[in-house]
C-alpha atoms as a PDB file:
ATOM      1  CA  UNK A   1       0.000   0.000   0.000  1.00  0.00           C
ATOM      2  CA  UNK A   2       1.631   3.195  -1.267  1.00  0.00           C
ATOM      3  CA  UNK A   3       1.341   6.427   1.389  1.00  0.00           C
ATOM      4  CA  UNK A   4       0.043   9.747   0.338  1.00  0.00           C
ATOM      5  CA  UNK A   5       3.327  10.977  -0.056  1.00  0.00           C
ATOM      6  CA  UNK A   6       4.299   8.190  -2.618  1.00  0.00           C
ATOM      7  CA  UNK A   7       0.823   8.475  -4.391  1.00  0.00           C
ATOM      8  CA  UNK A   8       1.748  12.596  -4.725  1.00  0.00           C
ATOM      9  CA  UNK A   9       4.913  11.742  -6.310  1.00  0.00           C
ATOM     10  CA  UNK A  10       4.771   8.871  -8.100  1.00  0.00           C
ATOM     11  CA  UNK A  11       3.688  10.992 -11.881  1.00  0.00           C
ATOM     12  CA  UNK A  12       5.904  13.939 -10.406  1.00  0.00           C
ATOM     13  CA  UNK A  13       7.197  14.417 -14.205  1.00  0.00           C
ATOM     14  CA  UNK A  14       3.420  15.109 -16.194  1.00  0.00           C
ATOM     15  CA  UNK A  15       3.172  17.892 -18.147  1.00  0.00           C
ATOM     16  CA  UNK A  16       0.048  19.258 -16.783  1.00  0.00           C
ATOM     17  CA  UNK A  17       0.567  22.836 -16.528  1.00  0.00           C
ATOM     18  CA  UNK A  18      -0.483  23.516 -19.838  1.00  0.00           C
ATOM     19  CA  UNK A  19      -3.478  21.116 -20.074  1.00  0.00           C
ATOM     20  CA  UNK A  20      -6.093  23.959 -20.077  1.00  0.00           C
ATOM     21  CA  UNK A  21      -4.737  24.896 -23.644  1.00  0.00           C
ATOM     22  CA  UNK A  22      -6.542  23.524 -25.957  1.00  0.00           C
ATOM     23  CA  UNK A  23      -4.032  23.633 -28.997  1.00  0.00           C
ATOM     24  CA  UNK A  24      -0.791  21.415 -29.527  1.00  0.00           C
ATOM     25  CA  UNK A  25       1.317  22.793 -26.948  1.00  0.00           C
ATOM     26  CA  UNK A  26       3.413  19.669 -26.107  1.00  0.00           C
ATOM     27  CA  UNK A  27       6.719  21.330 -24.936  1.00  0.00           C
ATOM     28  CA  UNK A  28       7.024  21.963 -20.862  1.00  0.00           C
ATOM     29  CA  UNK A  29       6.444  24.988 -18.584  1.00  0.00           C
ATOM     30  CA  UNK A  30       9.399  27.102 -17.432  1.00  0.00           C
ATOM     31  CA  UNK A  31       8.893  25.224 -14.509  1.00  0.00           C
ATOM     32  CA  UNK A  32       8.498  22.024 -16.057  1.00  0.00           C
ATOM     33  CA  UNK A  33      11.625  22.651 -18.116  1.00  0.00           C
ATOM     34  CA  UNK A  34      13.669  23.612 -15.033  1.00  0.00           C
ATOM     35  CA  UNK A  35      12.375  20.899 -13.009  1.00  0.00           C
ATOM     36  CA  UNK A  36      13.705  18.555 -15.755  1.00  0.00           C
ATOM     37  CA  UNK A  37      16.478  19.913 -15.997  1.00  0.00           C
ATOM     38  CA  UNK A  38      17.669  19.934 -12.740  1.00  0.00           C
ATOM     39  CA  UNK A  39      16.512  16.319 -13.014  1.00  0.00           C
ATOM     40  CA  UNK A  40      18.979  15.572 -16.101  1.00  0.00           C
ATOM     41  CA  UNK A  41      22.082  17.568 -14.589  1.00  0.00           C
ATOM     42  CA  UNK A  42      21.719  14.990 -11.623  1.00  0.00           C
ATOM     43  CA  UNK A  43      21.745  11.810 -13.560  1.00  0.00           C
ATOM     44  CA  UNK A  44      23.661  12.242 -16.693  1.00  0.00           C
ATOM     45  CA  UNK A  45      23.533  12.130 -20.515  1.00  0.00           C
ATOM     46  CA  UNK A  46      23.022   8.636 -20.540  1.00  0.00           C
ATOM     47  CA  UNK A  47      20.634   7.507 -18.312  1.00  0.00           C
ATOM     48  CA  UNK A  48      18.317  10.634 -18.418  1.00  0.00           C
ATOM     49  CA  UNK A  49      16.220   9.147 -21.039  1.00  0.00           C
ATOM     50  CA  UNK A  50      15.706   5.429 -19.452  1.00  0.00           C
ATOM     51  CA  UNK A  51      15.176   7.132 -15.849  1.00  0.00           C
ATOM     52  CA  UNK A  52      12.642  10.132 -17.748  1.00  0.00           C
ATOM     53  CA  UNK A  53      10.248   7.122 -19.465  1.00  0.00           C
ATOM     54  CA  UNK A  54       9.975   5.356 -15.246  1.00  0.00           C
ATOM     55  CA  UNK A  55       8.991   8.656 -14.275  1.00  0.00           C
ATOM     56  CA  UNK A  56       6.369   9.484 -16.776  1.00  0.00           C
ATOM     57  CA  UNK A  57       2.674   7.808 -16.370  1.00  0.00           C
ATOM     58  CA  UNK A  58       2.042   4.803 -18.470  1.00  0.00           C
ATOM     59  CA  UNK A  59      -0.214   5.621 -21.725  1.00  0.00           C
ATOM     60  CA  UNK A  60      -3.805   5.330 -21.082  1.00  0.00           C
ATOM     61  CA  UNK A  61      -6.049   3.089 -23.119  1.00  0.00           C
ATOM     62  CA  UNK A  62      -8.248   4.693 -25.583  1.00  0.00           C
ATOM     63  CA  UNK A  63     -11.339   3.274 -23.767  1.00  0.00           C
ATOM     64  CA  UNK A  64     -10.376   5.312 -20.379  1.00  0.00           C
ATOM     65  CA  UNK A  65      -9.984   8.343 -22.679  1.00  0.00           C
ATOM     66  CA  UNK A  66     -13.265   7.992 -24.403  1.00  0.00           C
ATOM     67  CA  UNK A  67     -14.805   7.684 -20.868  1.00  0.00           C
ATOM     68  CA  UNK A  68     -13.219  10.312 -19.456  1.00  0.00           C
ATOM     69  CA  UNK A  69     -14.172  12.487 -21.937  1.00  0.00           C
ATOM     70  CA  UNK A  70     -17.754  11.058 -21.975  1.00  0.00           C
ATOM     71  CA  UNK A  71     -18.075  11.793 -17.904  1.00  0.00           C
ATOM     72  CA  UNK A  72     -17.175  15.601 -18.395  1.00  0.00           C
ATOM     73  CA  UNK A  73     -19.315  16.368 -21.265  1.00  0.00           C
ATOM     74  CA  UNK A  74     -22.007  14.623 -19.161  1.00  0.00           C
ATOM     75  CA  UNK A  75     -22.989  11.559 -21.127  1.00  0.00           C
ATOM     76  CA  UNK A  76     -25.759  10.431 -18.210  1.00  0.00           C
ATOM     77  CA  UNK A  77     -27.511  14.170 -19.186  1.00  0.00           C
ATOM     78  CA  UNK A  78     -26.932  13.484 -23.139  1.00  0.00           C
ATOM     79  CA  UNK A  79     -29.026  10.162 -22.900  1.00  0.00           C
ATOM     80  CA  UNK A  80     -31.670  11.685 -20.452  1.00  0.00           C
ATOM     81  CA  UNK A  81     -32.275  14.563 -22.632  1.00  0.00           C
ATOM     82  CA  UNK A  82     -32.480  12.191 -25.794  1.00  0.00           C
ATOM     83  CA  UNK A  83     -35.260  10.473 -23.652  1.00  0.00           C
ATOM     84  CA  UNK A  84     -36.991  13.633 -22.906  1.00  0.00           C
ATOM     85  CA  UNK A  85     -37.496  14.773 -26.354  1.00  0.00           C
ATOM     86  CA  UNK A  86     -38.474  10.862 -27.812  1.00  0.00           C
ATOM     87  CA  UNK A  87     -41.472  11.028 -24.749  1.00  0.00           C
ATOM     88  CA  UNK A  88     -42.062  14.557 -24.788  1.00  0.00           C
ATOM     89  CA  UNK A  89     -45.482  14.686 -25.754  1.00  0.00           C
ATOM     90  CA  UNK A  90     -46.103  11.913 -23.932  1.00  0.00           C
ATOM     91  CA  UNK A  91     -44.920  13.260 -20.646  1.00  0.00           C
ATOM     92  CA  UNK A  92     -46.544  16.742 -20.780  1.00  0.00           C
ATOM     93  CA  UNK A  93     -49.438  16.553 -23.130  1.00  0.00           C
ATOM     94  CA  UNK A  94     -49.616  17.476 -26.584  1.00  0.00           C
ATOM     95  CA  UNK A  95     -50.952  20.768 -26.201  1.00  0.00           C
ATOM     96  CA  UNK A  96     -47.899  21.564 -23.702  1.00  0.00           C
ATOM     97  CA  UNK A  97     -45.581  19.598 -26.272  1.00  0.00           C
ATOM     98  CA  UNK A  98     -46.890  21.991 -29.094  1.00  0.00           C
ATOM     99  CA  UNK A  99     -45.650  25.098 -27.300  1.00  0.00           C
ATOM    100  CA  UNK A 100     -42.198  23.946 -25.533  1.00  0.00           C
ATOM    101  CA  UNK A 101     -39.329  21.722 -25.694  1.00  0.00           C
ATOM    102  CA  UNK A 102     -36.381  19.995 -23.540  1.00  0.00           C
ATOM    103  CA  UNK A 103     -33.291  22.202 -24.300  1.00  0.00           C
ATOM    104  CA  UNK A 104     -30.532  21.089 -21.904  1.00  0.00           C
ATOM    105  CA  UNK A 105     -30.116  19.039 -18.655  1.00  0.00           C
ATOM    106  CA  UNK A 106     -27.335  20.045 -15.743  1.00  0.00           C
ATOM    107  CA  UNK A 107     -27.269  17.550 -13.034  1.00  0.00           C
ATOM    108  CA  UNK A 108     -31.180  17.549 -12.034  1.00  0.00           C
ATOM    109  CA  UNK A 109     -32.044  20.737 -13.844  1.00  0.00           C
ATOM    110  CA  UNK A 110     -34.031  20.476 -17.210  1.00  0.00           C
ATOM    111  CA  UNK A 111     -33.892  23.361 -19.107  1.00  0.00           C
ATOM    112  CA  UNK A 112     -37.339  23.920 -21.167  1.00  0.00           C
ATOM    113  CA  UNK A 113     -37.511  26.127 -24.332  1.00  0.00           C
ATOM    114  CA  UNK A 114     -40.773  27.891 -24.397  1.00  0.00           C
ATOM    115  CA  UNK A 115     -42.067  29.301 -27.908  1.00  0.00           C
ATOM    116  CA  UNK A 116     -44.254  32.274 -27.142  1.00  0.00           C
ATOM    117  CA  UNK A 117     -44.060  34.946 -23.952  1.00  0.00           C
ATOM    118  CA  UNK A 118     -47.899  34.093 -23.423  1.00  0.00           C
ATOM    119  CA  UNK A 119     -47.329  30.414 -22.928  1.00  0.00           C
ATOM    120  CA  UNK A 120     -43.780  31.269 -20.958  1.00  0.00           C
ATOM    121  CA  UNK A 121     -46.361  33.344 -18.694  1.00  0.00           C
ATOM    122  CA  UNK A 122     -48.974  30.504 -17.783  1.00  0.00           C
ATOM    123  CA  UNK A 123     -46.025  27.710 -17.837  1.00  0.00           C
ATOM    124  CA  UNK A 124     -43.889  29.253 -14.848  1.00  0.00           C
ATOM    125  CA  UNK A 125     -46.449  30.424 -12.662  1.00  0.00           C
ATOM    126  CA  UNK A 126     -49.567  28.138 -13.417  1.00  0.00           C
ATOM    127  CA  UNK A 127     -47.752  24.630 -14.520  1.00  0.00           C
ATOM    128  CA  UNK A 128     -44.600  24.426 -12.760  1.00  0.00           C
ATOM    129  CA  UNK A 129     -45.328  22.577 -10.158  1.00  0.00           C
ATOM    130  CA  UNK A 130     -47.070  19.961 -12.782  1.00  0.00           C
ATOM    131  CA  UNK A 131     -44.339  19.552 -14.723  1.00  0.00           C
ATOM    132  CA  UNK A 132     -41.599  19.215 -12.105  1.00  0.00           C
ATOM    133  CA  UNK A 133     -43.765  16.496 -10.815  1.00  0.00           C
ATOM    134  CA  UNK A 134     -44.551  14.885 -14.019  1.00  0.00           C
ATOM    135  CA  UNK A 135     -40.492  14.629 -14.857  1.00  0.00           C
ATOM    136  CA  UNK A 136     -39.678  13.566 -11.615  1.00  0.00           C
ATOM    137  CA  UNK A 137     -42.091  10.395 -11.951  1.00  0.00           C
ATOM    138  CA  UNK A 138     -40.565   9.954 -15.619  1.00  0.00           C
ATOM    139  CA  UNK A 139     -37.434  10.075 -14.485  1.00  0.00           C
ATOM    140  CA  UNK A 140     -36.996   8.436 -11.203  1.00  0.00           C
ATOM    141  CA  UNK A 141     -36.456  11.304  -9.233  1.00  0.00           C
ATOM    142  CA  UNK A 142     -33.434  12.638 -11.538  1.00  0.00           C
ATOM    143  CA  UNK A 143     -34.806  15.648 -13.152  1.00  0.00           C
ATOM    144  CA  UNK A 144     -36.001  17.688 -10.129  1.00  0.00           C
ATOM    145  CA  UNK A 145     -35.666  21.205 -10.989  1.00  0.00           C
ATOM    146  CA  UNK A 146     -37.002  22.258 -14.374  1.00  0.00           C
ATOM    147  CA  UNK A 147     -36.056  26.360 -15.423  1.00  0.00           C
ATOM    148  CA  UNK A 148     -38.274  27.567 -18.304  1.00  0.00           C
ATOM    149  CA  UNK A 149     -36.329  29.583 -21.022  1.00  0.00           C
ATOM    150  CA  UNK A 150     -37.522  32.100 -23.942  1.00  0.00           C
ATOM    151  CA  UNK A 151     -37.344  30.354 -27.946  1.00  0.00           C
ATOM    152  CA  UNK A 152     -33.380  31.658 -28.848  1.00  0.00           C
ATOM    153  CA  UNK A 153     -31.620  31.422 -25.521  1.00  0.00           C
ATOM    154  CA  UNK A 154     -28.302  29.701 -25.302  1.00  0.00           C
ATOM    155  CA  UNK A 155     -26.413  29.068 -21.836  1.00  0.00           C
ATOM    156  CA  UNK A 156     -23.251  31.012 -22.165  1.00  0.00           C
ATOM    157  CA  UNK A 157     -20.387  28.921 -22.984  1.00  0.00           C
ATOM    158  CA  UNK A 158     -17.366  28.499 -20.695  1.00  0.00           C
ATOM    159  CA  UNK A 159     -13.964  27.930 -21.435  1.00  0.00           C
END
């Protein structure tokens, strides 16, 4: 069983200060760079490169990637909301399914597209209630919080 201070140091050489760029900036940070350095001016010419590939993590599998990937972007809200908008009509009613639409989920909130102001109007204060219950018996209890939004709106993005 490996400590905490063995588990902190064990991938000490990653690259990760530049993982929040999104372009193909492979080379280290000044730190990085003087950290191996330092690193290579200790051991040598020629066993730098055998002791650098110990250090580094071992290549992930593609399948970890893909699910990684899949678990930020959300891929339990992506198959809920594909749900949603097959059974629409059948969760809310067709007149209700006429004049809105699932737009997004985030954790338990459903974002619903509403097409006119009128219908935006009687939908948050008349049929909120109704539909938050309605989803959470669809859903099992994972879409509790619904937030009604005008025809055109778009979450800002976030980098």
């Amino acid at each position: 069983m490996k400590t905490d201070k063995q588990a902190k140091s064990e991938h000490w050489l990653t690259r990760k200060d530049r993982r929040r760029w999104i372009d193909e900036r492979e080379w280290p940070s000044r730190r990085e760079w003087r950290r191996e350095e330092a690193l290579a001016d200790w051991l040598g010419d020629e066993r730098r490169a055998e002791v650098f590939a110990e250090l580094r993590p071992a290549p992930r599998s593609m399948d970890e990637l893909v699910n990684e990937a899949m678990a930020a972007v959300g891929h339990r809200d992506m198959l809920l909301l594909a749900d949603l908008r097959e059974h629409w009509e059948d969760i809310v009613g067709a007149d209700n399914a006429r004049q809105s639409s699932p737009l997004s989920v985030t954790g338990e909130t459903l974002r619903i597209e509403i097409f006119s102001a009128t219908w935006f109007y009687i939908f948050e204060h008349q049929q909120k209630a109704r539909f938050v219950q309605l989803l959470a018996d669809y859903t099992n209890e994972a879409i509790t919080r619904i937030q009604f939004v005008p025809r055109g709106y778009r979450p800002p993005q976030r980098f």
